[in-house]
C-alpha atoms as a PDB file:
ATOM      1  CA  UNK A   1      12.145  18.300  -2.485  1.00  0.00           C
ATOM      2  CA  UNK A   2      12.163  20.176   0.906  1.00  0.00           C
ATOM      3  CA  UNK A   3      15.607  20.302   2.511  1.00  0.00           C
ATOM      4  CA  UNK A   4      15.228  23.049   5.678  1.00  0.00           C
ATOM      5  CA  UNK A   5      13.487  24.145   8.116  1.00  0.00           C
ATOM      6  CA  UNK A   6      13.399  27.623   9.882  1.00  0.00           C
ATOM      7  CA  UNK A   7      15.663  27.490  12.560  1.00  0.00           C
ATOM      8  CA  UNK A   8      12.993  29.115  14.796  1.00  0.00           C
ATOM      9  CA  UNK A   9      11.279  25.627  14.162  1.00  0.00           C
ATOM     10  CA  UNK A  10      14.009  24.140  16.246  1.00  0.00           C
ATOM     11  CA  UNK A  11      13.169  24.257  19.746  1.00  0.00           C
ATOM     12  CA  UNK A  12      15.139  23.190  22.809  1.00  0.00           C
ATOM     13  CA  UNK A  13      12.252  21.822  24.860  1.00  0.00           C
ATOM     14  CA  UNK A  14      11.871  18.704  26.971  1.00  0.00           C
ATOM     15  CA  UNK A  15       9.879  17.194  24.309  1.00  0.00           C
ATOM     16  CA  UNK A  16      13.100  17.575  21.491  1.00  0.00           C
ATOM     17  CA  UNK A  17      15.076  15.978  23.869  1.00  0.00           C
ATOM     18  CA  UNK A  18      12.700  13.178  24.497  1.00  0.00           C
ATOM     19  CA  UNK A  19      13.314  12.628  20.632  1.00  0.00           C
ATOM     20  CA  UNK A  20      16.594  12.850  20.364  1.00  0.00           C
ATOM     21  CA  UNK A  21      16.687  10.435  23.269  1.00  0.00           C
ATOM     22  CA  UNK A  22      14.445   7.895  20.975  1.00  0.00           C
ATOM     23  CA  UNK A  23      16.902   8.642  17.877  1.00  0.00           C
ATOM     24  CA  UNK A  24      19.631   6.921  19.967  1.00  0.00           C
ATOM     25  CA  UNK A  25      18.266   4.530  21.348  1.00  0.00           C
ATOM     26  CA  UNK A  26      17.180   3.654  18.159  1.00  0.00           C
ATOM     27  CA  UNK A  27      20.490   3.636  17.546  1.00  0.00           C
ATOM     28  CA  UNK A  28      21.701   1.014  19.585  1.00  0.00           C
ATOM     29  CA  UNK A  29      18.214  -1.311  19.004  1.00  0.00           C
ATOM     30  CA  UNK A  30      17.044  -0.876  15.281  1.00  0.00           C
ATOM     31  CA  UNK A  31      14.206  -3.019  15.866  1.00  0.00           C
ATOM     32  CA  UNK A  32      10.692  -2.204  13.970  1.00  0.00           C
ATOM     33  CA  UNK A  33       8.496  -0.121  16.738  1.00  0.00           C
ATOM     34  CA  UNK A  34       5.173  -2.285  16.845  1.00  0.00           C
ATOM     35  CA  UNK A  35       1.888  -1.236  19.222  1.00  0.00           C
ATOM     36  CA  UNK A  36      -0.314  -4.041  19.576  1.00  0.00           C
ATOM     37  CA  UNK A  37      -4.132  -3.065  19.015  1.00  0.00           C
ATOM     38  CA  UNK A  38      -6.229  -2.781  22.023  1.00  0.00           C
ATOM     39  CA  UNK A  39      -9.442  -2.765  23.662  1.00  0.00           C
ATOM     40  CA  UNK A  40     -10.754  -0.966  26.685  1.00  0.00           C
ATOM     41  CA  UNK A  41      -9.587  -3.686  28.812  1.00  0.00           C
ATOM     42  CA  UNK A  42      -5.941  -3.635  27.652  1.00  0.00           C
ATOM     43  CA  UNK A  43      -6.556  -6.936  26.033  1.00  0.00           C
ATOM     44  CA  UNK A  44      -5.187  -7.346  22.216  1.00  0.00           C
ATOM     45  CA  UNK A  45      -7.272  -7.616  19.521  1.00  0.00           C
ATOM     46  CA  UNK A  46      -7.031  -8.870  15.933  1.00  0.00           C
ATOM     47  CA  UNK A  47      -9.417  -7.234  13.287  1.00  0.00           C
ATOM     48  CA  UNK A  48     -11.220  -8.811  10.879  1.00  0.00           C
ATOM     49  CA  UNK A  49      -8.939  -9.545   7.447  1.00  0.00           C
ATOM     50  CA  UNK A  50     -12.086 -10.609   5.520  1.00  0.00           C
ATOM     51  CA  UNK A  51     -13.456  -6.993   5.478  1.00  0.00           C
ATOM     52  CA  UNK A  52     -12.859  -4.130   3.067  1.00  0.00           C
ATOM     53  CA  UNK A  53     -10.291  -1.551   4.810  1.00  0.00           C
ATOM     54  CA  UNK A  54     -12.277   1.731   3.838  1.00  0.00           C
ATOM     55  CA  UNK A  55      -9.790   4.557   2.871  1.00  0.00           C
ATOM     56  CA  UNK A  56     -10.105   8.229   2.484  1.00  0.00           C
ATOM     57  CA  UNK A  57      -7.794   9.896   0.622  1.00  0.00           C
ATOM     58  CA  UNK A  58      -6.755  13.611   1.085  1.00  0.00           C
ATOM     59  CA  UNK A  59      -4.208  14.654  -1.656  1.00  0.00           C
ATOM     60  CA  UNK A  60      -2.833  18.299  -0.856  1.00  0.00           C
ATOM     61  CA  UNK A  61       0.306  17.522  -2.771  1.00  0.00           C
ATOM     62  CA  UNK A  62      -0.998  18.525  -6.065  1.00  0.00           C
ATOM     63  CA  UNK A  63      -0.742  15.645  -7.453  1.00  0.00           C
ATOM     64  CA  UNK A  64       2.767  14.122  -6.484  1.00  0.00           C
ATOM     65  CA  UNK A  65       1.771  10.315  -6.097  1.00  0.00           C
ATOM     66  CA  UNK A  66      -1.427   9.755  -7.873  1.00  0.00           C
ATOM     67  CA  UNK A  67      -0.512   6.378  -8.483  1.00  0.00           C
ATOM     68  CA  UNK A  68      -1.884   5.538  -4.762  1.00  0.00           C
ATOM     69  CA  UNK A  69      -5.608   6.168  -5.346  1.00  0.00           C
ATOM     70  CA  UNK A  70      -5.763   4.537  -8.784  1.00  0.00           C
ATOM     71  CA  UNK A  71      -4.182   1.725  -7.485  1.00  0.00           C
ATOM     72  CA  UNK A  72      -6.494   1.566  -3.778  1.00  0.00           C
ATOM     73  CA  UNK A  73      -9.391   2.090  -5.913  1.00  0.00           C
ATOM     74  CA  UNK A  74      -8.775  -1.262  -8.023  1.00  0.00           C
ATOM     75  CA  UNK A  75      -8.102  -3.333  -5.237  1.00  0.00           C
ATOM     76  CA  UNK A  76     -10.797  -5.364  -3.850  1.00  0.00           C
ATOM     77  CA  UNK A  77      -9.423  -5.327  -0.252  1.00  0.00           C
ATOM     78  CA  UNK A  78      -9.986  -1.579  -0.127  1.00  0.00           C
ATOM     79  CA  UNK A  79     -13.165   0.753  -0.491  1.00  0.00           C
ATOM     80  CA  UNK A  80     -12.323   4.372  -1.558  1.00  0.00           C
ATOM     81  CA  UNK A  81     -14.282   6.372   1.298  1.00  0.00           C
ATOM     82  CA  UNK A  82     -13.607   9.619  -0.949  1.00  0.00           C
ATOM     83  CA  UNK A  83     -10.774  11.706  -2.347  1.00  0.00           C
ATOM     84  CA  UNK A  84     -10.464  14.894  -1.587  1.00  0.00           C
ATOM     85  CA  UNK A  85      -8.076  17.733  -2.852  1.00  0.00           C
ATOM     86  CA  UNK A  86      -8.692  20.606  -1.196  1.00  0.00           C
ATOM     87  CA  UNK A  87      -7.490  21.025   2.532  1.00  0.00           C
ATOM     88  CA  UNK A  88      -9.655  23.551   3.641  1.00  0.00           C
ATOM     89  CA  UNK A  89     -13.079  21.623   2.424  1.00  0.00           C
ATOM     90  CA  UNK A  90     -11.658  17.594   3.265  1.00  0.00           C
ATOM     91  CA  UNK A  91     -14.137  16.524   5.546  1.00  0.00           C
ATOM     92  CA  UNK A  92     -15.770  12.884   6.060  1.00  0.00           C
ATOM     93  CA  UNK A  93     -17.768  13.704   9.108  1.00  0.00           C
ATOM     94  CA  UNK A  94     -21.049  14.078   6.451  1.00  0.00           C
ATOM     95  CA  UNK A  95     -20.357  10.241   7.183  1.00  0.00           C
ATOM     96  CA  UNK A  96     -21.456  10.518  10.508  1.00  0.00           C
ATOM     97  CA  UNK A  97     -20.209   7.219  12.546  1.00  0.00           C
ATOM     98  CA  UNK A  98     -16.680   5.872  10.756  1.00  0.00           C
ATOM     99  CA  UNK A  99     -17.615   2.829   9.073  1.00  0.00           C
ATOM    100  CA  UNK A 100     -14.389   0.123  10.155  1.00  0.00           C
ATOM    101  CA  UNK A 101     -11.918  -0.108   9.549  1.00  0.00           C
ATOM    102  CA  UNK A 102     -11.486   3.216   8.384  1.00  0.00           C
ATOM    103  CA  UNK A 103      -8.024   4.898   7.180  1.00  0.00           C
ATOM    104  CA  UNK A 104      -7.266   8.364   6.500  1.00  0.00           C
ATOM    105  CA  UNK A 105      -4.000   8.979   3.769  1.00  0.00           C
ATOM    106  CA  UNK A 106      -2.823  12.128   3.674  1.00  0.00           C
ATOM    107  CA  UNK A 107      -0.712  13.603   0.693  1.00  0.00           C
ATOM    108  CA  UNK A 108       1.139  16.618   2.302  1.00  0.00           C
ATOM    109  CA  UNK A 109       1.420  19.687   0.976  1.00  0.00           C
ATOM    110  CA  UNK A 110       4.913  21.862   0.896  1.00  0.00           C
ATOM    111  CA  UNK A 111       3.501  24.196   3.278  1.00  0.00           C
ATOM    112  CA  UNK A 112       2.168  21.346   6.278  1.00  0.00           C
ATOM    113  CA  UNK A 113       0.939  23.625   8.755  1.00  0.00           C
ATOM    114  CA  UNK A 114      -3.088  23.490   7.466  1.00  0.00           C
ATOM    115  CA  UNK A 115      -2.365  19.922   7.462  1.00  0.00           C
ATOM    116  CA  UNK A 116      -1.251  19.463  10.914  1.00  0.00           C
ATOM    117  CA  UNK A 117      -3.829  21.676  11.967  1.00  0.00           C
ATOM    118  CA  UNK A 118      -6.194  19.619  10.483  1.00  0.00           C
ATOM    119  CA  UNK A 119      -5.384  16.502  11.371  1.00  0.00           C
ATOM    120  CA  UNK A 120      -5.521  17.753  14.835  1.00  0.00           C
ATOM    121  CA  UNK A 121      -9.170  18.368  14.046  1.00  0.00           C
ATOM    122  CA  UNK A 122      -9.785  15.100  13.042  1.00  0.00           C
ATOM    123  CA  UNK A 123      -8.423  13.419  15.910  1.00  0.00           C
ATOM    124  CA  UNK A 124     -10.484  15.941  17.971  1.00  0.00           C
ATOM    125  CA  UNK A 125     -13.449  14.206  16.560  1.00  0.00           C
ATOM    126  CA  UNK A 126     -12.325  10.654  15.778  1.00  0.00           C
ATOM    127  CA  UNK A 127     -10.117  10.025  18.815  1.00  0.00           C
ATOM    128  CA  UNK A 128      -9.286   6.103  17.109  1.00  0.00           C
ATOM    129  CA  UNK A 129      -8.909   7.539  14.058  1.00  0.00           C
ATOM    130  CA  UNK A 130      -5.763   5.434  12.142  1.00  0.00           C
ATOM    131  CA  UNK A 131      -3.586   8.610   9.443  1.00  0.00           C
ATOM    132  CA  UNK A 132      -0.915   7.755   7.358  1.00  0.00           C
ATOM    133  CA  UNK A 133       0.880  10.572   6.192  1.00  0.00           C
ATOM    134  CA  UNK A 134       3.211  10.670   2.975  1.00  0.00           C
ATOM    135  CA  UNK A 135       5.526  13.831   2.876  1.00  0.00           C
ATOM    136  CA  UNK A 136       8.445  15.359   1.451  1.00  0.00           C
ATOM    137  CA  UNK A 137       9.990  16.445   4.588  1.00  0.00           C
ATOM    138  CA  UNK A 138      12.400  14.345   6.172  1.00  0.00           C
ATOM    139  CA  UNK A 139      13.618  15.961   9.509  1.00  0.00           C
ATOM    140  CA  UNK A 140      13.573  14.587  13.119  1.00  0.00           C
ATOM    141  CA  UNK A 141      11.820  17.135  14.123  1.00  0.00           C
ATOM    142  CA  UNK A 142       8.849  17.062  11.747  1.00  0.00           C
ATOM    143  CA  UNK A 143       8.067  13.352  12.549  1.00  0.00           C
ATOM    144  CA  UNK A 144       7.813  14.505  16.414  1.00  0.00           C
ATOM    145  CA  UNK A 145       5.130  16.909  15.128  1.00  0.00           C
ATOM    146  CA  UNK A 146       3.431  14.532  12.979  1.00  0.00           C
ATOM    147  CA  UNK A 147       3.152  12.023  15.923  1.00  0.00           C
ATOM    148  CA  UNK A 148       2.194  14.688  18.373  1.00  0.00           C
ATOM    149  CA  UNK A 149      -0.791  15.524  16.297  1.00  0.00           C
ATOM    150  CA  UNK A 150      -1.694  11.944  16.293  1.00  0.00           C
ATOM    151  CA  UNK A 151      -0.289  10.342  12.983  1.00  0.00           C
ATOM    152  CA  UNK A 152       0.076   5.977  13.288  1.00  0.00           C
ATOM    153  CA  UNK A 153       2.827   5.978  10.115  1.00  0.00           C
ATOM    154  CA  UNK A 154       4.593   8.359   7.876  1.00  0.00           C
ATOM    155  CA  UNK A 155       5.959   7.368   4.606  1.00  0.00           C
ATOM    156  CA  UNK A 156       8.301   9.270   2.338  1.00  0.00           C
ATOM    157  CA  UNK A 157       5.777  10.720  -0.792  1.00  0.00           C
ATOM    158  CA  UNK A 158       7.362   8.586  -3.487  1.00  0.00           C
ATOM    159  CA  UNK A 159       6.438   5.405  -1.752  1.00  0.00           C
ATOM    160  CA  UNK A 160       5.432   3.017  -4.348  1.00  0.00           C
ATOM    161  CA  UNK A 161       1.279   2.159  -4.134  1.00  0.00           C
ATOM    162  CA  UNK A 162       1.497  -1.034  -3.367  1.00  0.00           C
ATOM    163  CA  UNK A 163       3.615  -0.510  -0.142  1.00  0.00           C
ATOM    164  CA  UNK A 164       1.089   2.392   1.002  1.00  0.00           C
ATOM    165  CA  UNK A 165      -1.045  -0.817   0.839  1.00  0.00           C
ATOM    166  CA  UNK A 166       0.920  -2.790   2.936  1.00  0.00           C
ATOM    167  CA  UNK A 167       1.203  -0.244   5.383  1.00  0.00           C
ATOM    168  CA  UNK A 168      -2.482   0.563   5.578  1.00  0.00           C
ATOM    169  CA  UNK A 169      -2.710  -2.728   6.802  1.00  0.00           C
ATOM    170  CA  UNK A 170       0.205  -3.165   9.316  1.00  0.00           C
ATOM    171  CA  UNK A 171      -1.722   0.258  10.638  1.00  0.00           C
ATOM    172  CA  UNK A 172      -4.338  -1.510  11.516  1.00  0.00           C
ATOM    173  CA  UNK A 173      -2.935  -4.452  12.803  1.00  0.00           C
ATOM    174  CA  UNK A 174      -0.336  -1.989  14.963  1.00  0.00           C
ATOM    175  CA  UNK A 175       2.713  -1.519  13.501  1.00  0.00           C
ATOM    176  CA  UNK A 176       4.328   1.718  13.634  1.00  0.00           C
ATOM    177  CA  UNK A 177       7.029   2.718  10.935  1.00  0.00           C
ATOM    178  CA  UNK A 178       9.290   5.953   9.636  1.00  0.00           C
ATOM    179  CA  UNK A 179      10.511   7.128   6.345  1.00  0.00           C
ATOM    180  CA  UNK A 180      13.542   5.547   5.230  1.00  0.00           C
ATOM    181  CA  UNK A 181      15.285   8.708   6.014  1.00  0.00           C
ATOM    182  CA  UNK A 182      14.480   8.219   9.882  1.00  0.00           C
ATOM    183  CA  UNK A 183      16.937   5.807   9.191  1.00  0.00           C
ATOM    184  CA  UNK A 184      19.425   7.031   6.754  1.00  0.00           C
ATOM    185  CA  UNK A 185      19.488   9.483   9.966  1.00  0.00           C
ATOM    186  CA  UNK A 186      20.529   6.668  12.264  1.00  0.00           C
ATOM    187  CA  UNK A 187      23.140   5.150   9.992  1.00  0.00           C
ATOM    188  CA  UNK A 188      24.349   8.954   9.452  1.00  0.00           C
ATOM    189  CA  UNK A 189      24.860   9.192  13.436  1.00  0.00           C
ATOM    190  CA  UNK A 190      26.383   5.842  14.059  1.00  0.00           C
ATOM    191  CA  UNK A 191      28.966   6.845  10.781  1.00  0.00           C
ATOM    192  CA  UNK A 192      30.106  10.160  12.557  1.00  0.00           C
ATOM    193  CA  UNK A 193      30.344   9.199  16.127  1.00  0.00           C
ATOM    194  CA  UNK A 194      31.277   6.378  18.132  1.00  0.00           C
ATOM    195  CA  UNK A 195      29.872   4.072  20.300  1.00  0.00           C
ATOM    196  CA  UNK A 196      31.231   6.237  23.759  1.00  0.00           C
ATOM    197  CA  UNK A 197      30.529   9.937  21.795  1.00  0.00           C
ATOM    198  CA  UNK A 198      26.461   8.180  21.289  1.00  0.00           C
ATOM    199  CA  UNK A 199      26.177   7.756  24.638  1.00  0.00           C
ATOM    200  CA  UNK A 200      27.794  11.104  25.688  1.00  0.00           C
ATOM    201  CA  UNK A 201      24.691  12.408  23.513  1.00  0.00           C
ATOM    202  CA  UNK A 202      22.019  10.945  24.629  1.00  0.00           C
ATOM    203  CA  UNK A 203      22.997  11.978  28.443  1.00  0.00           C
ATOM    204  CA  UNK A 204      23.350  15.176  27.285  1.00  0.00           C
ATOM    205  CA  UNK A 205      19.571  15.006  25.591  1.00  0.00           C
ATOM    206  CA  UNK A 206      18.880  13.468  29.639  1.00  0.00           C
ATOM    207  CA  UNK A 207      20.039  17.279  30.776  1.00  0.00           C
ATOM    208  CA  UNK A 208      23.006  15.590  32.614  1.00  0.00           C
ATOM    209  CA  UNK A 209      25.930  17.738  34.388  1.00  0.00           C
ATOM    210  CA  UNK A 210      29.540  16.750  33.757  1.00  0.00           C
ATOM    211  CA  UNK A 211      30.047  14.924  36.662  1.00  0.00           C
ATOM    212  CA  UNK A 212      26.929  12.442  36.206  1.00  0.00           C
ATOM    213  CA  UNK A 213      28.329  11.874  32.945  1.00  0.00           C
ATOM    214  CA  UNK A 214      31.358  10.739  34.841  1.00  0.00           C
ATOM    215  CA  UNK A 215      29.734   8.540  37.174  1.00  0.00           C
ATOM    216  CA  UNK A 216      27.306   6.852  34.762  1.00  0.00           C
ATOM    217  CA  UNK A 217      30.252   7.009  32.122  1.00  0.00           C
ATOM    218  CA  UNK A 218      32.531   5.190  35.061  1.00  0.00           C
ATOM    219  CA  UNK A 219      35.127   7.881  33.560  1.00  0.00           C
ATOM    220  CA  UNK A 220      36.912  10.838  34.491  1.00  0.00           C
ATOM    221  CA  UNK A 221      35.309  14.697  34.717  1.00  0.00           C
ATOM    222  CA  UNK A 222      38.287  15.496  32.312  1.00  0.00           C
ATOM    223  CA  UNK A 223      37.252  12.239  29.823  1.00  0.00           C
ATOM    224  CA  UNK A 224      33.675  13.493  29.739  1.00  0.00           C
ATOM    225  CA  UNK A 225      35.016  17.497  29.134  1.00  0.00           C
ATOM    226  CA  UNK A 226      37.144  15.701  25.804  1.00  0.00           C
ATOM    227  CA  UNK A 227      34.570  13.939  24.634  1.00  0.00           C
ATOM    228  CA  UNK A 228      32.237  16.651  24.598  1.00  0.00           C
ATOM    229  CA  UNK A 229      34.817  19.022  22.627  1.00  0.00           C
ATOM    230  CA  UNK A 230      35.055  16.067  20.207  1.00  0.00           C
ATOM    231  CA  UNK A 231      31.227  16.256  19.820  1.00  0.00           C
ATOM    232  CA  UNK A 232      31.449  20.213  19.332  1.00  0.00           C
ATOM    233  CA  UNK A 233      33.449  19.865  16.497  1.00  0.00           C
ATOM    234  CA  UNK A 234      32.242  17.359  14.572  1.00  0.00           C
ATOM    235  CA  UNK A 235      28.480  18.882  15.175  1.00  0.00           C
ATOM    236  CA  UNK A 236      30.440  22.493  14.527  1.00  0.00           C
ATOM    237  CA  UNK A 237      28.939  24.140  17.436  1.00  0.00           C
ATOM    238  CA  UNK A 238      29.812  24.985  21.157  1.00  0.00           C
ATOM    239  CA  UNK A 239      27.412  24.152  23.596  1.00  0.00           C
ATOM    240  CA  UNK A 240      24.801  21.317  24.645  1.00  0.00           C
ATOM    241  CA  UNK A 241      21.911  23.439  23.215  1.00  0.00           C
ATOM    242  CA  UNK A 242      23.557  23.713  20.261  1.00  0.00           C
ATOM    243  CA  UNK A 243      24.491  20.283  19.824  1.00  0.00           C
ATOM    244  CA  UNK A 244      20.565  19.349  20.423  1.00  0.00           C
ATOM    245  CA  UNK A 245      19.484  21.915  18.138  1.00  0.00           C
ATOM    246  CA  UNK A 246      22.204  20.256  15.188  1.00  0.00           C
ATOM    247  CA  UNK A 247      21.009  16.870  15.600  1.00  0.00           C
ATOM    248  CA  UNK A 248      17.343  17.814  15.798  1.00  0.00           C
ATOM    249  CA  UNK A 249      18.361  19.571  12.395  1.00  0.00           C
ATOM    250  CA  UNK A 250      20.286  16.483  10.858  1.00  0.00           C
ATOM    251  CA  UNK A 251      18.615  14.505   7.638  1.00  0.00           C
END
């Protein structure tokens, strides 16, 4: 199992904060994300339950979950598009025009860079295209990647097969999840700081000075100054950046 990342994978850009702004708001509104399917009009669709979801599986994680494929591949609601093991060669474009719906699930590897990259590729060519991703990894940070690169759900890898199913079709009917650690994450936050020292956070994540804090706070410059030093220490650090770069860093 995977437990760091380089700290010069940490960045303090607008985008982090834009996450950690979502981790907190999460926070106060667990709610399950869901994204209604579209068409060019803006009008929702349904899609058609009575035909065969195709799948392709590509399995970098050398072997981790095997389970998933055997159990796709017996299921008469899916149609095993083909399974590929080998990052560099996965390709379904010999396919020519995606036959629908069409699903891509990707087994990470430890080392997800190729994959990202390669997703990317894929989503170059099949803007629609619907990827679930199951990996090991379980930071913040790393599901702001995968959804920058265009992943619709990530799962942790030992998600049972049967749940990958269920997923594959809440994909494509627009529901957006995160690994169960996304959320061990939020019940970590809301166990080490309270309700006020949450939303001292997430204005700092919102770039604010001490003084906004104190007028959207309705409190004191000195309140906000305490609060903050409470934040340092618990977080063990001694500045805003750092306290970004910590959180972006929990599990």
């Amino acid at each position: 199992m995977l437990t760091t990342l380089p700290d010069h994978a940490v960045h303090d850009t607008p985008q982090d904060k834009e996450l950690i702004r979502y981790v907190l708001r999460r926070m106060q509104n667990k709610r399950m994300e869901r994204f209604k399917n579209k068409n060019q009009n803006g009008e929702c669709v349904m899609r058609e339950k009575n035909k065969p979801i195709h799948v392709f599986i590509v399995d970098n994680s050398s072997g981790k979950n095997p389970a998933i494929a055997d159990y796709l591949s017996q299921s008469d609601q899916f149609q095993i598009a083909g399974i590929d093991t080998g990052m560099k060669s996965a390709s379904f474009t010999h396919l020519g025009v995606l036959p629908e719906p069409f699903v891509v699930v990707m087994l990470m590897s430890d080392s997800p860079h190729c994959d990202i990259l390669w997703i990317k590729k894929m989503k170059k060519t099949y803007a629609d295209l619907r990827i679930i991703v199951l990996s090991e990894y379980n930071y913040v940070l790393f599901f702001h990647t995968l959804m920058e690169a265009g992943v619709n759900n990530i799962l942790n890898m030992d998600t049972k097969p049967e749940q990958v199913a269920q997923v594959i079709e809440c994909t494509l009917d627009g529901h957006f999840f995160l690994p169960y650690s996304f959320y061990h994450l939020l019940n970590h936050i809301s166990s080490v700081f309270t309700e006020v020292e949450i939303q001292t956070l997430e204005l700092i994540a919102l770039d604010y000075t001490n003084a906004q804090m104190a007028k959207e706070l309705n409190v004191t410059i000195r309140t906000v100054e305490s609060r903050l030093t409470k934040i340092y220490d618990k977080l063990e650090v001694s500045s805003r950046r750092g306290a970004v770069k910590k959180i972006m860093q929990m599990k």
